[in-house]
C-alpha atoms as a PDB file:
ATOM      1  CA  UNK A   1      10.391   9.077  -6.851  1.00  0.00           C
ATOM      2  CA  UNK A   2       8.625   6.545  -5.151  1.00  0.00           C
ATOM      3  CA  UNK A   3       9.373   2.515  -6.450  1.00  0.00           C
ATOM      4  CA  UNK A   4       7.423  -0.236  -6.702  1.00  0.00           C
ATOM      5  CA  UNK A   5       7.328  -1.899  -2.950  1.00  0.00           C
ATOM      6  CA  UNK A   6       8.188   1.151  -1.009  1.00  0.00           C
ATOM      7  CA  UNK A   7       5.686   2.192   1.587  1.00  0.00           C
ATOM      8  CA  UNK A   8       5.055   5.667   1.924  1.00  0.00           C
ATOM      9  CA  UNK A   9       3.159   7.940   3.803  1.00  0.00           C
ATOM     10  CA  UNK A  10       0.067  10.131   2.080  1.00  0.00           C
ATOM     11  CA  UNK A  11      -2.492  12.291   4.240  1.00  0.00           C
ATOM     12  CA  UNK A  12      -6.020  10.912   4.316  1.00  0.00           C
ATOM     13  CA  UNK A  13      -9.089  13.389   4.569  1.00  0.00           C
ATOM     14  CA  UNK A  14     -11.029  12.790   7.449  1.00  0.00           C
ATOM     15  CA  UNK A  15     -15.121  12.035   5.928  1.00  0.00           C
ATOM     16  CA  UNK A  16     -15.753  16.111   7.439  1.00  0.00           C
ATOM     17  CA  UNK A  17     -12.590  17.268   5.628  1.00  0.00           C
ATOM     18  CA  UNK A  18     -12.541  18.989   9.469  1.00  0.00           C
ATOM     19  CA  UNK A  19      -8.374  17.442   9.273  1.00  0.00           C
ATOM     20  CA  UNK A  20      -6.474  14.577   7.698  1.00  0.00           C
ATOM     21  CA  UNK A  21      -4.348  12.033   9.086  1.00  0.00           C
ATOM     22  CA  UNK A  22      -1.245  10.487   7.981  1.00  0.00           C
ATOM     23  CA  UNK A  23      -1.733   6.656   6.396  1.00  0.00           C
ATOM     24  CA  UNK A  24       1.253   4.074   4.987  1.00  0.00           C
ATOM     25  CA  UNK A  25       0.071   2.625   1.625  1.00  0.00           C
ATOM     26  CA  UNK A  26       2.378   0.618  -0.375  1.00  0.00           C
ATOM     27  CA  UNK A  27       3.395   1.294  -3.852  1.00  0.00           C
ATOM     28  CA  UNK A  28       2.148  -1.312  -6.459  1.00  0.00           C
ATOM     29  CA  UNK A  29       2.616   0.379 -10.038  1.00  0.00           C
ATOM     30  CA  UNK A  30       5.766  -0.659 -11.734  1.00  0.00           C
ATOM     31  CA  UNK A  31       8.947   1.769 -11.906  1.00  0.00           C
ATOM     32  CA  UNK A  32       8.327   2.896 -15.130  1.00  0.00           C
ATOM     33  CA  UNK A  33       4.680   3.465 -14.980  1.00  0.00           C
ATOM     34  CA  UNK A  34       5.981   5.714 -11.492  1.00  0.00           C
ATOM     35  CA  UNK A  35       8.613   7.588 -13.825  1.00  0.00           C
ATOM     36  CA  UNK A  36       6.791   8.418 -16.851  1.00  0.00           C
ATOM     37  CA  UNK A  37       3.533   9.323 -14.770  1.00  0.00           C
ATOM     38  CA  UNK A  38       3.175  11.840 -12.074  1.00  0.00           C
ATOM     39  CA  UNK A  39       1.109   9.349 -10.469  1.00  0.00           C
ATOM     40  CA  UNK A  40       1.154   6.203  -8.150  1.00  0.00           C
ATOM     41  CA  UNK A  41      -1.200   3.062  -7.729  1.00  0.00           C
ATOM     42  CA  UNK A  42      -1.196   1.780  -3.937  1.00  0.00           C
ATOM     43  CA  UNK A  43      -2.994  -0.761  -1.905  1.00  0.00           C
ATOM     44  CA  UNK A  44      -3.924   0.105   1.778  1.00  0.00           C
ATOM     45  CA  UNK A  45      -2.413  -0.799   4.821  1.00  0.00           C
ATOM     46  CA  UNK A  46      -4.470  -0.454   8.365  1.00  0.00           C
ATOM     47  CA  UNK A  47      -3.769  -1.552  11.719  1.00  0.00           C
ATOM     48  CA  UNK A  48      -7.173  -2.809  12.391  1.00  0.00           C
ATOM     49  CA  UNK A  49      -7.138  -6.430  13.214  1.00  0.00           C
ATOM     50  CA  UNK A  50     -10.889  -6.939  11.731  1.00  0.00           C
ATOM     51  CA  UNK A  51     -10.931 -10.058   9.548  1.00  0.00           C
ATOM     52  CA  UNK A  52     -11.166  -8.728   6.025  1.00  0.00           C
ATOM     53  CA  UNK A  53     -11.593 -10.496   2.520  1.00  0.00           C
ATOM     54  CA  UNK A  54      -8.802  -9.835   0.220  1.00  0.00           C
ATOM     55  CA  UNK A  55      -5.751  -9.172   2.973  1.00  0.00           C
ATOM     56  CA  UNK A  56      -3.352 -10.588   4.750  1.00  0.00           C
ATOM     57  CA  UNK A  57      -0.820  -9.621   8.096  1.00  0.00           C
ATOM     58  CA  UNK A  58       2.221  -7.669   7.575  1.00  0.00           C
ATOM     59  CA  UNK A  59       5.380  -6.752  10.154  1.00  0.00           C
ATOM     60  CA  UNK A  60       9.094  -5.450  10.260  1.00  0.00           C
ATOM     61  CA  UNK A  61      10.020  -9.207   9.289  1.00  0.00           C
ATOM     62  CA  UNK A  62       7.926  -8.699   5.480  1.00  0.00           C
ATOM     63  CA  UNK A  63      10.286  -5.739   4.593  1.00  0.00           C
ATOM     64  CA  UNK A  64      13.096  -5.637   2.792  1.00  0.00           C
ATOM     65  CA  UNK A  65      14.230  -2.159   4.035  1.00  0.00           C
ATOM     66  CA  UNK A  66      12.558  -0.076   7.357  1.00  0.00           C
ATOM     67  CA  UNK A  67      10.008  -1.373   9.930  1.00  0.00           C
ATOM     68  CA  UNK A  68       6.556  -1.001  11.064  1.00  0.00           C
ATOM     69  CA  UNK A  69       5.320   0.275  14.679  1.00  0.00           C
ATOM     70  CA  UNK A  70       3.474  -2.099  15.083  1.00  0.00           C
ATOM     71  CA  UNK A  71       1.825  -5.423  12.917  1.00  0.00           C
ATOM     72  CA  UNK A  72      -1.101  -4.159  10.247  1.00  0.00           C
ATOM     73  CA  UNK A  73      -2.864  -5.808   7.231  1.00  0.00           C
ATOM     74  CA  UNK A  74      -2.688  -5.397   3.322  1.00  0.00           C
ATOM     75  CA  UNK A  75      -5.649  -4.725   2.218  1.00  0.00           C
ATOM     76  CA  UNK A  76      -5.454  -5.465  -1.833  1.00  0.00           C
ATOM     77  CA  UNK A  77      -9.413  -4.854  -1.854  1.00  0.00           C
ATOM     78  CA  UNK A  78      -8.582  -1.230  -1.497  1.00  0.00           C
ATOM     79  CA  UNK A  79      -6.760   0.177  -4.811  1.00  0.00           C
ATOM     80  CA  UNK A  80      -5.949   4.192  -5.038  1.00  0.00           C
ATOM     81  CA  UNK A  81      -4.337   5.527  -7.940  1.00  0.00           C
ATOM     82  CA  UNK A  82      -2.482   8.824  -6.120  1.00  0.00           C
ATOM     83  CA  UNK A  83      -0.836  12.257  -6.843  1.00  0.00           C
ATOM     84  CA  UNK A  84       3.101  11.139  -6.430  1.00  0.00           C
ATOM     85  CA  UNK A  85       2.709  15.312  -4.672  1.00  0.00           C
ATOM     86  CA  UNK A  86       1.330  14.264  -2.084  1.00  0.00           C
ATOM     87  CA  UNK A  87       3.626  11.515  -0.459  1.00  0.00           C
ATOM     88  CA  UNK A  88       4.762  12.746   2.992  1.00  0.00           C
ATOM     89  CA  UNK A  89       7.394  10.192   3.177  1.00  0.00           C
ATOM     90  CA  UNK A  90       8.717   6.922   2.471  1.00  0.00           C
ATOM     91  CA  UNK A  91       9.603   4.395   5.465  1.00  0.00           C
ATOM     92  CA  UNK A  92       9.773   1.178   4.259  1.00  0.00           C
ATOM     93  CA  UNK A  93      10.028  -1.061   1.191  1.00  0.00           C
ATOM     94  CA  UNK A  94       8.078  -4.358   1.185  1.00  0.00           C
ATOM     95  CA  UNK A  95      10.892  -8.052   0.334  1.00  0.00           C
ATOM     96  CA  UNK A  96       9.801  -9.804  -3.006  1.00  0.00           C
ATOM     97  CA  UNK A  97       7.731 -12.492  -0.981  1.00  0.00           C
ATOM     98  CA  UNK A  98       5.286 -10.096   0.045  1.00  0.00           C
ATOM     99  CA  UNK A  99       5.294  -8.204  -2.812  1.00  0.00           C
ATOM    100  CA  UNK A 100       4.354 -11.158  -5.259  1.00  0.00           C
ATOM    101  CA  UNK A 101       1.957 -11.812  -2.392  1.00  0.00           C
ATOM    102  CA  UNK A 102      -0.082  -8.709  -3.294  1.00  0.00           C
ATOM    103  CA  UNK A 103       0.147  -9.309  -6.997  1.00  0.00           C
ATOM    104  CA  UNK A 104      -1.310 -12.621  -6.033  1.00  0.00           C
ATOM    105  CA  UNK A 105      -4.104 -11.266  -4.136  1.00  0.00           C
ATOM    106  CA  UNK A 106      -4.852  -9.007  -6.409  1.00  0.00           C
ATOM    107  CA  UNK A 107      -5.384 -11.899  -9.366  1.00  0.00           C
ATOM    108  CA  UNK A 108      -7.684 -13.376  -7.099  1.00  0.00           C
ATOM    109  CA  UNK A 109      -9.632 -10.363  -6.314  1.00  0.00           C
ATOM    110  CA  UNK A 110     -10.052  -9.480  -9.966  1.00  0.00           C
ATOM    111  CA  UNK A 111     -10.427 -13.434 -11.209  1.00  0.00           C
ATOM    112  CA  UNK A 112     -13.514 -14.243 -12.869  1.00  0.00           C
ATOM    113  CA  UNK A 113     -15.063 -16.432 -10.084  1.00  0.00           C
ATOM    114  CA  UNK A 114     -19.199 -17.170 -10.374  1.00  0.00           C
END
């Protein structure tokens, strides 16, 4: 089972549904939300150096456990609530710093700002 922090692997459906491709998300629902659900909420992770609202960089140095190919981006602004079925594999677990990062981000996304 999945924990809270771990990235994992899910397939993404290309817009066609012609193939999918493999993406790392990391897991952002607590451990007992992950054990009594069949379930998992995630925030994206992309390798596309675009500027974007709402993220922030991440390596091999922000993980507690595993390491990245190469340097990517959080991106908080994009929340999935996923099957726990379909997680190809786990590679990596997020340290507390970056973790509480997200959690962070993620108050400010959601904050009521006019």
């Amino acid at each position: 089972m999945p924990e809270q922090g771990d990235i994992v692997l899910i397939p993404i459906p290309y817009t066609d549904l012609s193939s999918q491709k493999r993406r790392p998300v990391i897991v952002v629902s607590n451990n007992t939300y992950n054990r009594k659900t069949t379930d998992l909420v995630v925030v994206a992770m992309t390798s596309n150096p675009a500027p974007a609202e709402y993220s922030f960089p991440i390596t091999s140095s922000d993980l507690e456990k595993g390491s990245l190919n190469r340097p990517g981006k959080v991106r908080v602004d994009k929340i999935y609530t996923l099957s726990q079925s379909i997680v190809v594999n786990t590679f990596g677990h997020v340290n507390a710093a970056t973790l509480d990062r997200i959690r962070k981000t993620i108050q400010d996304l959601v904050a009521n700002k006019s």
